[in-house]
Protein backbone atom coordinates (compact mmCIF):
# COMPACT_ATOMS: atom_id res chain seq x y z
CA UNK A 1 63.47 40.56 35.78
CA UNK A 2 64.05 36.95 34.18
CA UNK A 3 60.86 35.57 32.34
CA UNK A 4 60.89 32.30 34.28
CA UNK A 5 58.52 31.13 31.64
CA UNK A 6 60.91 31.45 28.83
CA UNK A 7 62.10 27.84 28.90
CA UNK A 8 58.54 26.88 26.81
CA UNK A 9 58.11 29.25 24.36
CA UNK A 10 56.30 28.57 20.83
CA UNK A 11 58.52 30.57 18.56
CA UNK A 12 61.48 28.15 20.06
CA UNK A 13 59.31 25.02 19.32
CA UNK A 14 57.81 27.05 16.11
CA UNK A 15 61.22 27.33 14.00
CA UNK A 16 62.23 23.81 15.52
CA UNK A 17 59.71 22.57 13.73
CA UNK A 18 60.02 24.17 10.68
CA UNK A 19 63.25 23.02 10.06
CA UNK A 20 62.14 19.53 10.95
CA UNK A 21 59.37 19.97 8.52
CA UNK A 22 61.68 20.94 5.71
CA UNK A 23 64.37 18.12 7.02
CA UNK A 24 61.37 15.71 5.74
CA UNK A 25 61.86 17.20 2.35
CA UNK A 26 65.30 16.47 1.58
CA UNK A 27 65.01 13.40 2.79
CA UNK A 28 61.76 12.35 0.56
CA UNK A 29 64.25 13.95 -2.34
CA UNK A 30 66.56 11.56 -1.45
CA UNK A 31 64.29 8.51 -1.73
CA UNK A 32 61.87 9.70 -4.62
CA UNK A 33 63.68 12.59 -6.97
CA UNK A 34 64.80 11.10 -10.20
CA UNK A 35 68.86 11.39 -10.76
CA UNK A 36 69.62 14.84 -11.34
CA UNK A 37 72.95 16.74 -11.55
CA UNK A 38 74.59 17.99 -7.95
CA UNK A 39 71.74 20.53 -6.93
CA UNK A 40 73.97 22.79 -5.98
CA UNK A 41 76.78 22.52 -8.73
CA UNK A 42 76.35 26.11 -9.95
CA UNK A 43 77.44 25.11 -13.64
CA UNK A 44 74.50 23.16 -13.99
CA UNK A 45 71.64 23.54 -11.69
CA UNK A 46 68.45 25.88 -11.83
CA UNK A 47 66.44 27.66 -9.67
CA UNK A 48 64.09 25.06 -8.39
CA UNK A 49 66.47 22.12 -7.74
CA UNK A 50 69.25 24.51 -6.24
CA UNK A 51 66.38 25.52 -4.10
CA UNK A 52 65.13 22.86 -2.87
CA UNK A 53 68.19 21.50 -1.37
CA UNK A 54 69.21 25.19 -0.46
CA UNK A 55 66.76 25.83 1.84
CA UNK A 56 67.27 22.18 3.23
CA UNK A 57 70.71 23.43 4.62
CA UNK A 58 68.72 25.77 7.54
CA UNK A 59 67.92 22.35 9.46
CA UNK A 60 70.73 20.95 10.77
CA UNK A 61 72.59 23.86 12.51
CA UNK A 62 69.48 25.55 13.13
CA UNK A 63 68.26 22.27 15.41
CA UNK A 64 71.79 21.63 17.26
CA UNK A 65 71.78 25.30 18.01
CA UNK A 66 68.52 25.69 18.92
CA UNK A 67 69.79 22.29 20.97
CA UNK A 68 71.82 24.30 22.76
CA UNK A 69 69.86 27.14 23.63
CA UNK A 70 67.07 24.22 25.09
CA UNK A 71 70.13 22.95 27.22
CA UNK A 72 70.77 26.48 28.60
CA UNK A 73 66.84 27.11 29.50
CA UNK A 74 66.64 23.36 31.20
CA UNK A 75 68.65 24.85 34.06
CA UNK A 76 65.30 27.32 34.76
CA UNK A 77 63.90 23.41 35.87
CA UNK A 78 66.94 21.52 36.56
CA UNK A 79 69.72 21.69 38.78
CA UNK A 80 73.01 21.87 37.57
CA UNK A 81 73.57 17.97 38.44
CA UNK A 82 70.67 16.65 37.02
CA UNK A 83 71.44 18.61 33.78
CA UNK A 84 74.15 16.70 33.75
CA UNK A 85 73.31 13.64 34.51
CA UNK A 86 70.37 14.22 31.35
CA UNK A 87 72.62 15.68 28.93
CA UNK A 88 75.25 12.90 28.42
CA UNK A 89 72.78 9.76 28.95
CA UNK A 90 70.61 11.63 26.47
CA UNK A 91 73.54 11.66 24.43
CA UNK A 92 74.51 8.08 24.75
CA UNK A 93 71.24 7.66 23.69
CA UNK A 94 71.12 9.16 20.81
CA UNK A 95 74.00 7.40 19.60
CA UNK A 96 72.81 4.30 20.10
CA UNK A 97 69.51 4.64 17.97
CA UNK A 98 72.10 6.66 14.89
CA UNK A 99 73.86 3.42 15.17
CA UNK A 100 71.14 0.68 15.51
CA UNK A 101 67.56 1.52 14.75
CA UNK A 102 68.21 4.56 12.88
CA UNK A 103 71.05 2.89 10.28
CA UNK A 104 68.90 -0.23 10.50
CA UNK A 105 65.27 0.33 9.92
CA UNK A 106 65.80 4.25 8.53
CA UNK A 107 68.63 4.66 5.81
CA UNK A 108 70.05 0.91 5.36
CA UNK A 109 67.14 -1.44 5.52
CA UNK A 110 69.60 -3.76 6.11
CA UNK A 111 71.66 -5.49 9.67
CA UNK A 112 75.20 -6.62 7.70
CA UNK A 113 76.87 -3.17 9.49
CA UNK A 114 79.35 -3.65 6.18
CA UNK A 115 79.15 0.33 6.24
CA UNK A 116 77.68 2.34 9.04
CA UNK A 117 77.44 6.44 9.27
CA UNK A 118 77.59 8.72 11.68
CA UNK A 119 74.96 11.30 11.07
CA UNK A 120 73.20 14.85 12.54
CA UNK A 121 72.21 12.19 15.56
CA UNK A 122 74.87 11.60 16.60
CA UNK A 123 76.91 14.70 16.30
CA UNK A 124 73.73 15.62 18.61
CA UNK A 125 74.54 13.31 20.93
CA UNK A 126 78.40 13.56 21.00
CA UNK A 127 77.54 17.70 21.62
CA UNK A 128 75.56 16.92 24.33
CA UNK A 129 77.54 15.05 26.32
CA UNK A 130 80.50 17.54 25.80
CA UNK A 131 78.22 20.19 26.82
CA UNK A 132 77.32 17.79 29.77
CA UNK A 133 81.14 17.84 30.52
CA UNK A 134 81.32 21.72 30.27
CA UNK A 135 78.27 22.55 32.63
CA UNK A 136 81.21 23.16 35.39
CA UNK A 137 81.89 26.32 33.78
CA UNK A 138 80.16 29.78 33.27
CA UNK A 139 77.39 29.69 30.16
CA UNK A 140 79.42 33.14 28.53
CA UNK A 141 82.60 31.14 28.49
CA UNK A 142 80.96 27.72 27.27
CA UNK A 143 79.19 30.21 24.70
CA UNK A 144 82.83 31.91 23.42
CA UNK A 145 84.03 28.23 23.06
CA UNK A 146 81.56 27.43 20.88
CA UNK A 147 81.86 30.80 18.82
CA UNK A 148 85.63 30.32 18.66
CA UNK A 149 85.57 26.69 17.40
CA UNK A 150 82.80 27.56 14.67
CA UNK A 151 85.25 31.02 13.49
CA UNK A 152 88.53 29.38 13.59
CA UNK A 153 87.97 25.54 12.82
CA UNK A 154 88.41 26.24 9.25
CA UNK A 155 91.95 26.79 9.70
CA UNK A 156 92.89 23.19 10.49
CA UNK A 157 91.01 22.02 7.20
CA UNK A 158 94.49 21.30 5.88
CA UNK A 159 95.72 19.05 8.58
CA UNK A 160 94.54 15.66 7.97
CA UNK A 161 94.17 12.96 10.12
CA UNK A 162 97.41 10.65 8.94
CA UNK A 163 99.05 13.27 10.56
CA UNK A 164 97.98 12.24 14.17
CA UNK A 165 99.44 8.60 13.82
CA UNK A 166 97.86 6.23 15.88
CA UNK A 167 95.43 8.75 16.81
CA UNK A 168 94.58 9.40 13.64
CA UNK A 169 90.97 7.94 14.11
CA UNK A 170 89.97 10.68 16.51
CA UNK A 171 91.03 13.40 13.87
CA UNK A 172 88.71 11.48 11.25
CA UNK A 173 85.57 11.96 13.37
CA UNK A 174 86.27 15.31 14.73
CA UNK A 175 87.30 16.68 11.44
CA UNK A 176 88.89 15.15 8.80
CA UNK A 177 85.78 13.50 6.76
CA UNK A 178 86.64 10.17 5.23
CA UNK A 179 85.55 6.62 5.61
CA UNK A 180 87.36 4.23 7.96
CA UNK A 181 88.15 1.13 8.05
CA UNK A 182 87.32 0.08 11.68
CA UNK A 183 88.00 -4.08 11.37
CA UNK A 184 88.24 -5.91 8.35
CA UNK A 185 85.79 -5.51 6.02
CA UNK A 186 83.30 -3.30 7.51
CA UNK A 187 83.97 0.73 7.39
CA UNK A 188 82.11 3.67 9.39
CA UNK A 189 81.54 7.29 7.67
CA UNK A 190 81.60 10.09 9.72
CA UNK A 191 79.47 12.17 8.00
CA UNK A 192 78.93 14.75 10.42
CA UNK A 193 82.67 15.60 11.35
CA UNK A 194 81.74 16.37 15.25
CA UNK A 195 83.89 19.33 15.85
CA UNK A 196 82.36 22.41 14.18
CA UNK A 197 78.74 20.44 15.09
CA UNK A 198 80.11 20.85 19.19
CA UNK A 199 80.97 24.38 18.55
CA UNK A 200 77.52 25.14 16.97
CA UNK A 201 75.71 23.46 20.33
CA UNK A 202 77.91 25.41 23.09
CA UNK A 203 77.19 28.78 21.11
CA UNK A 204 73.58 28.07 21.38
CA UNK A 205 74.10 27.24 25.35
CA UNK A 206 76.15 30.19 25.34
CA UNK A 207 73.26 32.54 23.45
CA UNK A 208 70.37 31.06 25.90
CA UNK A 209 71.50 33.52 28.28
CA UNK A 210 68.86 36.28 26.63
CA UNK A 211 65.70 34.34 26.20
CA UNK A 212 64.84 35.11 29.80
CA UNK A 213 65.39 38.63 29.01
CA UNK A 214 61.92 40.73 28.57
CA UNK A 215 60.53 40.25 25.65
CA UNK A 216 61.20 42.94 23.45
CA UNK A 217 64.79 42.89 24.52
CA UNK A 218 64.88 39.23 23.77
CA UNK A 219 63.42 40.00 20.18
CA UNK A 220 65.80 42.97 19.49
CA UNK A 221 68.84 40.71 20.57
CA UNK A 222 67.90 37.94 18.55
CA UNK A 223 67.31 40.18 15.33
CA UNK A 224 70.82 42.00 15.90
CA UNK A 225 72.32 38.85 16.43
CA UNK A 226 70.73 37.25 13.24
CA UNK A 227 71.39 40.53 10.89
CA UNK A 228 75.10 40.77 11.77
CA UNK A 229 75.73 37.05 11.14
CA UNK A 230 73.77 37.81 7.70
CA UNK A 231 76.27 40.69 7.39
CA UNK A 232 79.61 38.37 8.34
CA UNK A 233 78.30 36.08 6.08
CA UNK A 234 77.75 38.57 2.99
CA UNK A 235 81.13 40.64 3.80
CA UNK A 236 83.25 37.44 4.33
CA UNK A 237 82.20 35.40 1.51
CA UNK A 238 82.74 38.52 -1.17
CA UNK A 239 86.36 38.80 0.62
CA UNK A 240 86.75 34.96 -0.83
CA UNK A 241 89.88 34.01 0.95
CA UNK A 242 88.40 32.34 4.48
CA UNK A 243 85.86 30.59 6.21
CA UNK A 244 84.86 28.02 3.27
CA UNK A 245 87.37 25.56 1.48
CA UNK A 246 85.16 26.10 -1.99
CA UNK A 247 86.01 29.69 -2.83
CA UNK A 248 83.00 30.77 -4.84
CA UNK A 249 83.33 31.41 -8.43
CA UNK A 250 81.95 34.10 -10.97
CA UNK A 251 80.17 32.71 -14.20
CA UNK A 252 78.72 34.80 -16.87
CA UNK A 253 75.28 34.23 -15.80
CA UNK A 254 74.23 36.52 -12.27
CA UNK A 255 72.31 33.44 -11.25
CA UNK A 256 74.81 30.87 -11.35
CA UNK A 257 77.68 33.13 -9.40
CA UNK A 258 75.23 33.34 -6.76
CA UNK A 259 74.34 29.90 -6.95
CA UNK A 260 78.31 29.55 -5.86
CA UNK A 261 78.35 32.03 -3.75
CA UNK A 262 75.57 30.35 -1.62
CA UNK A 263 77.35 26.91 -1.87
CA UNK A 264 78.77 26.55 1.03
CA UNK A 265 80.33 23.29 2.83
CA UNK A 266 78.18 21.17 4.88
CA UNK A 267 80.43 18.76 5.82
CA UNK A 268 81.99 19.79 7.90
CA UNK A 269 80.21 22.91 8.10
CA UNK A 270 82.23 25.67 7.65
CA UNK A 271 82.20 28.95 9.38
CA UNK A 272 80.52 30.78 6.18
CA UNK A 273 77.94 27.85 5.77
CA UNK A 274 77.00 28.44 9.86
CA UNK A 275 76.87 32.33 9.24
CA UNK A 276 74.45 31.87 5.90
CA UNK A 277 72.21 29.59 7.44
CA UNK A 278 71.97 30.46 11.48
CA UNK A 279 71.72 34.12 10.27
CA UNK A 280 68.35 34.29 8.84
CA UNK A 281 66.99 31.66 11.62
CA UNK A 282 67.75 34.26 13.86
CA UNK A 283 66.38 37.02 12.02
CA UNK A 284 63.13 34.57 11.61
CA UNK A 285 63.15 33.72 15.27
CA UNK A 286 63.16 37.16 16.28
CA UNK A 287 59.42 37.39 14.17
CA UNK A 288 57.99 34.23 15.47
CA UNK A 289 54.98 34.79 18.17
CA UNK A 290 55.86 33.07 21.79
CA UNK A 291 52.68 31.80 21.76
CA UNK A 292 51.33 30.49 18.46
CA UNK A 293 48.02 31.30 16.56
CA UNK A 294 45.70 27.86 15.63
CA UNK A 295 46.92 27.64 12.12
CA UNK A 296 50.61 27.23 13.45
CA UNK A 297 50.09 24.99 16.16
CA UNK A 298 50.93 22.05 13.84
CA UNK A 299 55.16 23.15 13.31
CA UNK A 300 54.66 24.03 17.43
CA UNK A 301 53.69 20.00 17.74
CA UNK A 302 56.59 19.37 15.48
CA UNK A 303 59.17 21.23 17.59
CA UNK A 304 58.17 19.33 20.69
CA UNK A 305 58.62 15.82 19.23
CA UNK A 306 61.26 15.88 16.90
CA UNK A 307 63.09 12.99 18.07
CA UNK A 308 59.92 11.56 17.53
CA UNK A 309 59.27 12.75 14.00
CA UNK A 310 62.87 11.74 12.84
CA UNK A 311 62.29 8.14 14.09
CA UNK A 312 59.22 8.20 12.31
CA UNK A 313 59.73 9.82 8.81
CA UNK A 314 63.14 8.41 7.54
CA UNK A 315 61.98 4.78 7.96
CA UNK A 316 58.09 5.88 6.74
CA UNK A 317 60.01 7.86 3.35
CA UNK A 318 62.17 5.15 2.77
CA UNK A 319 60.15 2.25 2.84
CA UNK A 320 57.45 3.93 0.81
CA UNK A 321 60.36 4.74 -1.93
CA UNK A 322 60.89 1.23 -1.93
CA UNK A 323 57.33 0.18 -2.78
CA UNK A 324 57.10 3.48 -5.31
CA UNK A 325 60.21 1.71 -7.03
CA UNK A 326 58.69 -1.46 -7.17
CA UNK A 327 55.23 -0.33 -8.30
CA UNK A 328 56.89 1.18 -10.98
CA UNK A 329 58.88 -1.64 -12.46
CA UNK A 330 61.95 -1.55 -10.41
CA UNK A 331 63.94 -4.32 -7.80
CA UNK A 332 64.65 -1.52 -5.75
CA UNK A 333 68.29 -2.85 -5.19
CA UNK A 334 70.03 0.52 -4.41
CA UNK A 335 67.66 1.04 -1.29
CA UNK A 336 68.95 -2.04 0.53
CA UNK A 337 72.67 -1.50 0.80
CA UNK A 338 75.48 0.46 1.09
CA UNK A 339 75.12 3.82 -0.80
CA UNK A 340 76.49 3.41 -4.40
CA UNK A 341 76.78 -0.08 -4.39
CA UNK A 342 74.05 0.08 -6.68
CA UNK A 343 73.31 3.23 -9.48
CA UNK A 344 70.06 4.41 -9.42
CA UNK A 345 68.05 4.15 -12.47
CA UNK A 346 68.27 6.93 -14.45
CA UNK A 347 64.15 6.20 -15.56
CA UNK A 348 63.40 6.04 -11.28
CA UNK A 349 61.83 8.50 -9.59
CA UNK A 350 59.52 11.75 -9.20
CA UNK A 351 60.13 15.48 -11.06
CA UNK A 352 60.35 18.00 -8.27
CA UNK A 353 56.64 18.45 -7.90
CA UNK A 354 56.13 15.42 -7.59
CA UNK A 355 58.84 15.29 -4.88
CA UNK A 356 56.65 18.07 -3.08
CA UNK A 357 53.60 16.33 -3.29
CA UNK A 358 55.04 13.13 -1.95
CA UNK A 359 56.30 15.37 1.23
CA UNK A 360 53.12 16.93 1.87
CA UNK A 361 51.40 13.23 1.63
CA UNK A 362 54.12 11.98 4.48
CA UNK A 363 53.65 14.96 6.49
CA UNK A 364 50.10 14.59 6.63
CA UNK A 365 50.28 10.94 7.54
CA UNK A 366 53.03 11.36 10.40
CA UNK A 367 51.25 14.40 11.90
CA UNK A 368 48.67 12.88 13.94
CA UNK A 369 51.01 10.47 15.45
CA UNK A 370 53.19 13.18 16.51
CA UNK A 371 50.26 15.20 18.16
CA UNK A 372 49.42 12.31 20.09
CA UNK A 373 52.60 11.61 21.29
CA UNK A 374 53.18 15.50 22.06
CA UNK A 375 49.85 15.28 24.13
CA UNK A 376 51.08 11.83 25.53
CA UNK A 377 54.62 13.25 26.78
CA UNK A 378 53.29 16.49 28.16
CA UNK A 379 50.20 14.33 30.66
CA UNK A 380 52.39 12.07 31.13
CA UNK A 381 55.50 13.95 32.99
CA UNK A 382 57.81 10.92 32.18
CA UNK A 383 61.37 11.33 32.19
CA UNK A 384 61.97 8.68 29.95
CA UNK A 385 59.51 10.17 27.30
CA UNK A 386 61.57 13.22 27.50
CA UNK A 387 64.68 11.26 25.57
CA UNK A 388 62.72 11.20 22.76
């Protein structure tokens, strides 16, 4: 018999925010580490910077699918209507604050819109409101959609978006990853091409179908689930001839061909880069407790504001970078404009402990807030709270 109480469960919220947690720390390494070579350039990294943007690559398709599998369980409270209704007005929404208060007060501390991007919110809210569109149709088939997009999309990587002619704007967003010029002067970046980002949401929908299951044939699921995406990802990367356009290389060193062999593309992510990353947040999710012991209640308040927590720690990070640069003898130019107008100093900046330390500084300042919001929303009952 269904679990009707599956819709709230900690180890959801739990691994939500965990990855929201570690989000924080690649974005205080992007406002605080001092220039360093590509992290994950395998010819000249190490262990501790490839690692600390490494494990930054769980959060994003870890949160849209986990998205995804929160859409499927909403329809335990909400009729199929209302669903809808939520899904693509939450999505509108969403866009809105990537392209005003987020660009704005968070990663531009600036109001020119000379250059604008299109980040992980709003491939989050474009998702949602195709899911919204989808709802018509059976959660296995909106599931397979999702799968098949995030297997096969690699095989339009060479088709680029001239090819479309005057459509050739809609292929740059879905897809093809390059700036536009969208009137004179002033260019958007879709960072987060939106197709494989839609597929990884409707597999999630798709994959809520077993957290109502019992428990222990929810867990053994999950774990299957996680282990033979682990094994995809391990079989089809030695193979070396699909699912990433960055073939990995071999180097003398051991450390540095695995380096490349775990360098996999983010944008757009690519099938291997899904497998590598949703594959052990599976396995994890499969260990998590439904309902949390005290000393993990903290990444459970995470998980249930993180809308919250990303309007709060990007603008928090960046304007205490801009104070650190100034403290330390610097005009701070390059954290008021468009990204490499200005170089950053090569003197700038924090080692990588000092990166962590910063992190756990920010985390414990935004943490109350977010556990009074959390307790706010949930006495509250208000719908609009729940679009943050």
């Amino acid at each position: 018999m269904a679990d009707q109480r599956s819709y709230r469960l900690d180890s959801i919220d739990l691994l939500r925010g965990l990855v929201m947690a570690i989000m924080a720390l690649d974005h205080t390494r992007d406002f605080f580490q001092t220039p360093l070579p590509d992290p994950m350039d395998a010819a000249q990294t190490w262990p501790a910077l490839f690692f600390i943007r490494w494990i930054t690559h769980f959060c994003a398709p870890t949160f849209v699918f986990l998205a995804g599998v929160s859409g499927h369980l909403m329809r335990v409270r909400k009729p199929i209507p209302e669903l809808r209704h939520f899904l693509w007005t939450r999505g509108l929404w969403l866009i809105f604050l990537e392209l005003t208060f987020i660009r704005c007060f968070g990663w531009f501390f600036n109001f020119n819109y000379l250059f604008s991007v299109g980040q992980v919110i709003w491939a989050i809210g474009w998702s949602m409101i195709v899911l919204s569109w989808l709802l018509r149709f059976s959660t296995r088939w909106v599931g397979l959609a999702g799968v098949l997009i995030i297997a096969l999309h690699n095989l339009t990587d060479p088709i680029k978006a001239e090819q479309f002619g005057p459509f050739w704007w809609l292929w740059r967003v879905l897809h093809d990853r390059k700036p536009m010029e969208i009137w004179p002067g002033h260019f958007f970046f879709p960072q987060y091409p939106l197709l494989p980002w839609i597929g990884i949401m409707l597999a999630g929908y798709g994959f809520g179908e077993v957290f109502p299951w019992g428990e222990q044939t929810r867990r053994r699921a999950v774990l299957r689930t996680g282990l033979a995406l682990v094994t995809g990802f391990v079989v089809i990367r030695w193979l070396n001839v699909y699912g990433d356009p960055r073939p990995y290389q071999q180097f003398p060193e051991a450390m540095r061909t695995l380096f490349s062999f775990l360098n996999c593309m983010k944008y757009p992510p690519s099938l291997l880069y899904v497998l590598m990353t949703l594959g052990p947040a599976l396995v994890l999710l499969s260990q998590l407790p439904d309902t949390a012991p005290r000393w993990l209640k903290p990444l459970v308040t995470l998980g249930r504001v993180p809308m919250f927590f990303y309007l709060m720690h990007v603008p928090l990070l960046h304007g205490t970078g801009v104070l650190f640069a100034l403290a330390t003898g610097f005009d701070a130019d390059w954290m008021w404009g468009r990204p490499g107008d200005h170089p950053v100093p090569k003197e700038f900046g924090l080692g990588i402990l000092g990166v962590y330390l910063v992190w756990l500084a920010a985390m414990a300042i935004m943490f109350p807030f977010c556990a009074w919001f959390a307790e706010k929303k949930r006495q509250s009952g208000s719908k609009l709270l729940s679009y943050l």
